[in-house]
Each structure stands twice: as structure tokens, then as C-alpha cells.
C-alpha atoms as a PDB file:
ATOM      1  CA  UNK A   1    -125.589 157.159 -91.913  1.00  0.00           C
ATOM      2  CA  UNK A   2    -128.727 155.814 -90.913  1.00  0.00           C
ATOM      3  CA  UNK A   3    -129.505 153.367 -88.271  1.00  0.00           C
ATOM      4  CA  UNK A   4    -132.579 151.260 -87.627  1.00  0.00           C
ATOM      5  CA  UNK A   5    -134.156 150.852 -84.056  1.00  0.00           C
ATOM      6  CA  UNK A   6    -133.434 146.374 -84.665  1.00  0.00           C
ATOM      7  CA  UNK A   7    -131.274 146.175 -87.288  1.00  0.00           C
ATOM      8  CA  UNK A   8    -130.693 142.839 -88.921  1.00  0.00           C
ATOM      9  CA  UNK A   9    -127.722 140.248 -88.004  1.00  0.00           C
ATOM     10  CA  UNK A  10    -124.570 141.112 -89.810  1.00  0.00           C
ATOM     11  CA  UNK A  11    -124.035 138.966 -92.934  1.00  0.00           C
ATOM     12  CA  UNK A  12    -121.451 136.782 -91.988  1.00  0.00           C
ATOM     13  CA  UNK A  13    -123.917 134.634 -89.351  1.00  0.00           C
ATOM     14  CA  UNK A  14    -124.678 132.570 -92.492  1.00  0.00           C
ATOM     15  CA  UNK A  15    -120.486 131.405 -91.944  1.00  0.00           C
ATOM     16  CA  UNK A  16    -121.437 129.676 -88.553  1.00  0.00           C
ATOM     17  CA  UNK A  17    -124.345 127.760 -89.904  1.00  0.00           C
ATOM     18  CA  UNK A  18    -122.642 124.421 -89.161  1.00  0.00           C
ATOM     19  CA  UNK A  19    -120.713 125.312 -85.884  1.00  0.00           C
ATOM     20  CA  UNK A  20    -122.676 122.985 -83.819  1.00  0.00           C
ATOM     21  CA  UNK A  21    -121.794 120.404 -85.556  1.00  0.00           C
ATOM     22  CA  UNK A  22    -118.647 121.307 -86.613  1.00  0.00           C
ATOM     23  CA  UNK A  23    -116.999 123.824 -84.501  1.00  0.00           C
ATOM     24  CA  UNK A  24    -113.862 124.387 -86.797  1.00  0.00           C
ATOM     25  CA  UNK A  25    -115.675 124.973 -89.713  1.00  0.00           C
ATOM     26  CA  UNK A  26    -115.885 128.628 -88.359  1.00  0.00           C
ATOM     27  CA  UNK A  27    -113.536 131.158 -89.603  1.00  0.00           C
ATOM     28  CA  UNK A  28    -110.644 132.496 -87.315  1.00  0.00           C
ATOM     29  CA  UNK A  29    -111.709 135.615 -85.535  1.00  0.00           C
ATOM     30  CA  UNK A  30    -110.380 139.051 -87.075  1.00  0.00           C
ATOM     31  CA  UNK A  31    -107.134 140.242 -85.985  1.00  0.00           C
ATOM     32  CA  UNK A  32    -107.186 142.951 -83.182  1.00  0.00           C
ATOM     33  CA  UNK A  33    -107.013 146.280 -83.870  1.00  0.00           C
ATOM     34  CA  UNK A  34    -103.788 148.485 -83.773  1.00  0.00           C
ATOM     35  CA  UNK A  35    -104.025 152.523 -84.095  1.00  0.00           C
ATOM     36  CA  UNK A  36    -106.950 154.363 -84.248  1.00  0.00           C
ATOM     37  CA  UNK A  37    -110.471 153.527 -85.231  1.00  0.00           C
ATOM     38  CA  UNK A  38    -113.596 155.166 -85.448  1.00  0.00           C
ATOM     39  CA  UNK A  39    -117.174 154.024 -82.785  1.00  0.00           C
ATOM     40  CA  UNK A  40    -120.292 155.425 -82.402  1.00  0.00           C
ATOM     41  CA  UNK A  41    -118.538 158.493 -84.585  1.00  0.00           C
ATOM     42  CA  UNK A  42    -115.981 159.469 -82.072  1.00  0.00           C
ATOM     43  CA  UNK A  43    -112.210 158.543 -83.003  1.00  0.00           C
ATOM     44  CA  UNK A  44    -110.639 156.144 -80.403  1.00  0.00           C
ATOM     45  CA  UNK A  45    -107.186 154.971 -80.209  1.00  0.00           C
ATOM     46  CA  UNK A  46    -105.838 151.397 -79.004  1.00  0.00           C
ATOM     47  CA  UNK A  47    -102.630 153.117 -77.172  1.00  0.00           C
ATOM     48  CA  UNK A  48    -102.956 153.221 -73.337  1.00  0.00           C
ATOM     49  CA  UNK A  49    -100.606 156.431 -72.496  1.00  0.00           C
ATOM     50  CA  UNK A  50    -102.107 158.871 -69.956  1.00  0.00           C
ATOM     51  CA  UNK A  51    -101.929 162.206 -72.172  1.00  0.00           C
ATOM     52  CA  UNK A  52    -100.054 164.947 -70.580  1.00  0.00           C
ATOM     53  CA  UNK A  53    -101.297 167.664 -69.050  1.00  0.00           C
ATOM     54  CA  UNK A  54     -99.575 169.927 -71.266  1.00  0.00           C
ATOM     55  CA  UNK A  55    -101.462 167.998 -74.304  1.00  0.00           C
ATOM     56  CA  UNK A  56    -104.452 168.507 -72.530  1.00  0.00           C
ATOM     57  CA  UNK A  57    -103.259 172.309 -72.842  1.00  0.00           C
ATOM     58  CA  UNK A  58    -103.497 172.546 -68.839  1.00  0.00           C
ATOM     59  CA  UNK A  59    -100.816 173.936 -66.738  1.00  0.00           C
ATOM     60  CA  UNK A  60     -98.708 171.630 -64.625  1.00  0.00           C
ATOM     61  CA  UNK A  61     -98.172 172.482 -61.048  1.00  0.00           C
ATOM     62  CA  UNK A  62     -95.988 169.461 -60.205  1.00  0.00           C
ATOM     63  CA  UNK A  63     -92.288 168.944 -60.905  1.00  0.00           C
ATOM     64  CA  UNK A  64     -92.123 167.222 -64.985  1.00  0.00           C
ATOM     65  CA  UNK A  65     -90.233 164.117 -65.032  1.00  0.00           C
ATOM     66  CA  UNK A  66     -90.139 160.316 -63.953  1.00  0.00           C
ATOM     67  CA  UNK A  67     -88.853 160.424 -60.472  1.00  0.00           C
ATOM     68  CA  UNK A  68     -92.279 162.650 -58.513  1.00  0.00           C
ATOM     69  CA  UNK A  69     -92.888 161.870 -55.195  1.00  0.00           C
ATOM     70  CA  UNK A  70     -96.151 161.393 -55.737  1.00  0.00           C
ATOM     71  CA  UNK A  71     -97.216 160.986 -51.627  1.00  0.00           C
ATOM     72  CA  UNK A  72     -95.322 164.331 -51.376  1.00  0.00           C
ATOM     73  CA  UNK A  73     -96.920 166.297 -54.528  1.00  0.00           C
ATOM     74  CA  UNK A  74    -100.367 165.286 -54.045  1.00  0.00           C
ATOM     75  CA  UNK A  75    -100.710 166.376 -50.049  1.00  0.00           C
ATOM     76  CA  UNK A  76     -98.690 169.688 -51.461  1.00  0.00           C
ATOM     77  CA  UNK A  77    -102.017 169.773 -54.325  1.00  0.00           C
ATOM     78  CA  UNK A  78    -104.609 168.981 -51.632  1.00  0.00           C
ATOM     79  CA  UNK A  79    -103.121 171.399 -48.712  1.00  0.00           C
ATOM     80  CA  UNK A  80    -102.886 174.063 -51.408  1.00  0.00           C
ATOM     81  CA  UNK A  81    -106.937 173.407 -52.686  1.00  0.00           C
ATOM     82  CA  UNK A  82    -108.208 173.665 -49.372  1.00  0.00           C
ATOM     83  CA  UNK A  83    -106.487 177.191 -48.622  1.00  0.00           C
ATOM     84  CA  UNK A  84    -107.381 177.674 -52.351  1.00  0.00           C
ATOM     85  CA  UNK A  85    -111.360 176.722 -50.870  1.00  0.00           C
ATOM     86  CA  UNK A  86    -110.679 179.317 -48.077  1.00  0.00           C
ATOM     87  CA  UNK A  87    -109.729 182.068 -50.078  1.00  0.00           C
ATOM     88  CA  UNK A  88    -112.817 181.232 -52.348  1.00  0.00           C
ATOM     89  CA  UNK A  89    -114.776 182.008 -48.938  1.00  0.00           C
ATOM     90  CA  UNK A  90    -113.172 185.439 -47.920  1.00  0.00           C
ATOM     91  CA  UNK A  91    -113.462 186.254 -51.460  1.00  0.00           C
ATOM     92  CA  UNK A  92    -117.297 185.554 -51.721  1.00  0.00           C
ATOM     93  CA  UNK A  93    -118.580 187.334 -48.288  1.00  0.00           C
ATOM     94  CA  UNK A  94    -115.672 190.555 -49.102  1.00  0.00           C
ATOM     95  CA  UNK A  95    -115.524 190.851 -53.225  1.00  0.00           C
ATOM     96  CA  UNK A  96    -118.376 188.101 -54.819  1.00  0.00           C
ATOM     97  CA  UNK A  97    -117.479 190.123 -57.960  1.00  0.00           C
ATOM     98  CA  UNK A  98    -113.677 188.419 -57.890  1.00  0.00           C
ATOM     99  CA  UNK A  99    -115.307 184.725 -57.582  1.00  0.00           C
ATOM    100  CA  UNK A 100    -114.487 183.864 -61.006  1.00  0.00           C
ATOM    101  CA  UNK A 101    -110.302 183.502 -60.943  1.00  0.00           C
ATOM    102  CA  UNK A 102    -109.944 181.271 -57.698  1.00  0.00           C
ATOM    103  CA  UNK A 103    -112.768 179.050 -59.040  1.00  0.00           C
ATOM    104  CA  UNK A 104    -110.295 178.703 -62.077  1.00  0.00           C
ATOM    105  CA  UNK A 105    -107.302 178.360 -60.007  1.00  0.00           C
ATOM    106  CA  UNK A 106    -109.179 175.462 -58.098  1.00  0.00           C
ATOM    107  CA  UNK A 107    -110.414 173.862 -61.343  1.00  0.00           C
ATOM    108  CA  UNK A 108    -106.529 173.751 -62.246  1.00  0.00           C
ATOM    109  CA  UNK A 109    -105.372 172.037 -58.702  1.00  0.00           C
ATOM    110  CA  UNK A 110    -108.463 169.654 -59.078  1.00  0.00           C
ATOM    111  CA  UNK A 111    -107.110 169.097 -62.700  1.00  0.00           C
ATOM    112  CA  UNK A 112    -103.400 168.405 -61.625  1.00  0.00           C
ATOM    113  CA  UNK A 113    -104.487 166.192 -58.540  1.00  0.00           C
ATOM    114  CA  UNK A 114    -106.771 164.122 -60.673  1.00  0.00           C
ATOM    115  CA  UNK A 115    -103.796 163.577 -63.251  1.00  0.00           C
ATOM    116  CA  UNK A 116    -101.324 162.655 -60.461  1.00  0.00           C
ATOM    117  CA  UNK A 117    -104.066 159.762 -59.445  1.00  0.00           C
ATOM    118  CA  UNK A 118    -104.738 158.769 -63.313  1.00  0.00           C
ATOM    119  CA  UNK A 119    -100.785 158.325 -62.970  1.00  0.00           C
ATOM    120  CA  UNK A 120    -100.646 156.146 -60.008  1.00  0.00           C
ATOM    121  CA  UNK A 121    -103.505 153.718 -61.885  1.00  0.00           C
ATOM    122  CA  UNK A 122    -101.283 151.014 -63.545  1.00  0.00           C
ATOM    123  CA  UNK A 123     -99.420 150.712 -60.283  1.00  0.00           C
ATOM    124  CA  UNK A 124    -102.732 150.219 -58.631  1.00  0.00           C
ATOM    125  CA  UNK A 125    -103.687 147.973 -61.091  1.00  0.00           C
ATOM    126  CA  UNK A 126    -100.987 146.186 -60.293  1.00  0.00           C
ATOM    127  CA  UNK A 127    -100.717 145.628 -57.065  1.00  0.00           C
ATOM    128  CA  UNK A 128    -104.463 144.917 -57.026  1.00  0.00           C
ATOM    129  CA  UNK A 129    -103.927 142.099 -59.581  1.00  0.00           C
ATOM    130  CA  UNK A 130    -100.983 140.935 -56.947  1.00  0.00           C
ATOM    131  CA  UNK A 131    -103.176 141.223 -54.109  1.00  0.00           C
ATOM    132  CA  UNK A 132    -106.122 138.472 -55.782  1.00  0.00           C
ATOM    133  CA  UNK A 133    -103.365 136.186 -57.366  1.00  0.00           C
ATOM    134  CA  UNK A 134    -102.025 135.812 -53.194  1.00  0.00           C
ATOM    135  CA  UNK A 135    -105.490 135.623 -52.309  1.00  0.00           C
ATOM    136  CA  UNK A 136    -105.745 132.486 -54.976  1.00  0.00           C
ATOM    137  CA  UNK A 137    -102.863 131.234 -53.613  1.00  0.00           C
ATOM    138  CA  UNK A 138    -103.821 130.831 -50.238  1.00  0.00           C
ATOM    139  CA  UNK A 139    -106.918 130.041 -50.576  1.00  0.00           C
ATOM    140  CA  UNK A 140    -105.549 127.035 -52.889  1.00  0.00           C
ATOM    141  CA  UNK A 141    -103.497 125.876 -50.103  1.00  0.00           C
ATOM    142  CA  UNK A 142    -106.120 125.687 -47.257  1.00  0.00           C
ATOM    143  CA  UNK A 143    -108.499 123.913 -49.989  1.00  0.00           C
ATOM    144  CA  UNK A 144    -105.651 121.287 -50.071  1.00  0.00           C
ATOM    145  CA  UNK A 145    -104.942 120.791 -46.615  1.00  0.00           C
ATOM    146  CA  UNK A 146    -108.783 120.778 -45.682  1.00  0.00           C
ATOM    147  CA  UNK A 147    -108.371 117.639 -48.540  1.00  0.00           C
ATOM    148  CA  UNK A 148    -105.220 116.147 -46.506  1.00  0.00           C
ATOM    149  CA  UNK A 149    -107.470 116.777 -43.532  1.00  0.00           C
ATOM    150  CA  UNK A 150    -110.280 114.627 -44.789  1.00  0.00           C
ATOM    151  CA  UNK A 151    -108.467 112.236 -46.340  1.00  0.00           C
ATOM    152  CA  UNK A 152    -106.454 111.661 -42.877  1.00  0.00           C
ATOM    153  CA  UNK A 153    -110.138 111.377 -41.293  1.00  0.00           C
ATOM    154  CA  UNK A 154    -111.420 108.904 -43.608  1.00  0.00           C
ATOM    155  CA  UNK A 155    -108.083 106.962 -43.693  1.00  0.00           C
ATOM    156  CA  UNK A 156    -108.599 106.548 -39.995  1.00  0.00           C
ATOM    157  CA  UNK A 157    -112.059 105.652 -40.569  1.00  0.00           C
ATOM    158  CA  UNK A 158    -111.452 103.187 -42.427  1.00  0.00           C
ATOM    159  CA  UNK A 159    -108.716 101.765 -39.717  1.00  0.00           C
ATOM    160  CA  UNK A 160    -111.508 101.657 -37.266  1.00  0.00           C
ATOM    161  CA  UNK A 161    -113.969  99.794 -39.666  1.00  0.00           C
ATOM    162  CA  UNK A 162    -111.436  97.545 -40.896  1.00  0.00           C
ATOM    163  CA  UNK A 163    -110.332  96.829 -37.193  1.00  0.00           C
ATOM    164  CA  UNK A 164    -113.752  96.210 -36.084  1.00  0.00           C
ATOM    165  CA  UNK A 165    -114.763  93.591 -39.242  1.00  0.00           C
ATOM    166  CA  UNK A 166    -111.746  91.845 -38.189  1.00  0.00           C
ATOM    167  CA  UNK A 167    -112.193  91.542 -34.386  1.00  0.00           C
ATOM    168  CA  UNK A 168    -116.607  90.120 -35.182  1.00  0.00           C
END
């Protein structure tokens, strides 16, 4: 496959020739795409699913299953990687010959702890999406009632002016 540094504008351009003047005179846009497909060479797929670890062929340290405590697993990764770290330490100043399985045993903790995280992303998606929508909200309301406020002001305003062109 070869590729050119500027390569020309795909064919179809010539179908939105009239589009300023006639913006429906386009075509519709393509379906989206469902399954796998191919980019830059690499195959991708359109399904969001966190692969297990197990698919990943790395060995889970955390109970399987849809009920984790994930508060509870993820201090037991962490407090276990930093006496992991410490053993890494004796091991270097006693045996620096030995390094080699504790640096895998850590790479497999980091592993698990990073999947636990990956797991809790939709819910902090979430609740991050939740978080800005409330933010909207309120910030909605206080534009209104800063409009009430003004209005109120000018309404009175207007009182005044009215009551004074009146009284000359």
C-alpha cells in the first residue's frame, strides 16, 4: 500500500459541489460501523468491554465475579506492592542476582491494580457526566434569578420614572 506525503481529496467531494446552495442535495452520511475494522493497519473493534485479565493471559489476584469490593481489593493490591517494593530492596543490597522474580511479581500487582481502575472507569464516567449536568443545572437557575433580579430592578425603575413624569 503506498501512501503519498498530500494525497488528493477523496472522490466523493465532487457530491457536495452544490451544498452551499443546496444543503440537502448532499448524500446521507454512511452508516456507523459495527464489529471490527481495520486503521492505520492495526485491527480495531467497535465493542467497549474491558478484556479480562485472563484474556490478556495475566493472572488475577482479586476475587472473579460481579460483586468485588473494589475500595477493599485495591488497598489489599497497593499494601501488598509496597511490601512487594520492600522486598525488591532487601533483595537488591542481600541477593541482586534474585532481582528478576519480584520485579515480575510487581509487574503482575501493577497489572491487576491498573485493571481494577480500568473497571471502575464507566462508573467514573458516570458520575462525572452527573456531576457537569448538576453543575448546568444550577448554574441555569442562578442565570434565571439574576434575570428575575434585573427585571425586578428595572420594573422598579420604571415605577420611579413613571412616578416622577407624572408628578412635573
Amino acid at each position: 500500500m503506498s501512501t503519498a506525503t498530500y494525497p488528493p481529496p477523496p472522490p466523493f467531494y465532487r457530491l457536495y459541489k452544490d451544498y452551499s446552495n443546496d444543503p440537502k442535495s448532499a448524500p446521507e452520511p454512511p452508516p456507523p460501523i459495527e464489529g471490527t475494522y481495520v486503521l492505520y493497519g492495526c485491527n480495531y473493534t467497535t465493542d467497549d468491554a474491558l478484556p479480562s485479565l485472563e484474556d490478556q493471559g495475566v493472572r488475577q489476584l482479586y476475587p472473579k465475579g460481579p460483586n468485588i469490593d473494589f475500595k477493599k481489593e485495591l488497598r489489599s493490591l497497593n499494601r501488598e506492592l509496597q511490601l512487594h517494593i520492600l522486598e525488591l530492596a532487601d533483595i537488591l543490597v542481600e541477593r541482586p542476582s534474585q532481582y528478576a522474580r519480584r520485579v515480575e511479581e510487581i509487574s503482575l500487582i501493577f497489572k491487576n491494580l491498573h485493571h481494577l481502575l480500568n473497571s471502575l472507569r464507566p462508573h467514573q464516567a458516570r458520575a462525572t457526566l452527573i456531576h457537569i449536568l448538576e453543575r448546568q443545572i444550577q448554574r441555569r437557575k442562578q442565570a434565571v434569578e439574576d434575570i428575575k433580579r434585573r427585571r425586578e430592578e428595572a420594573q422598579k425603575l420604571l415605577k420611579e420614572a413613571v412616578g416622577t413624569l407624572e408628578g412635573q
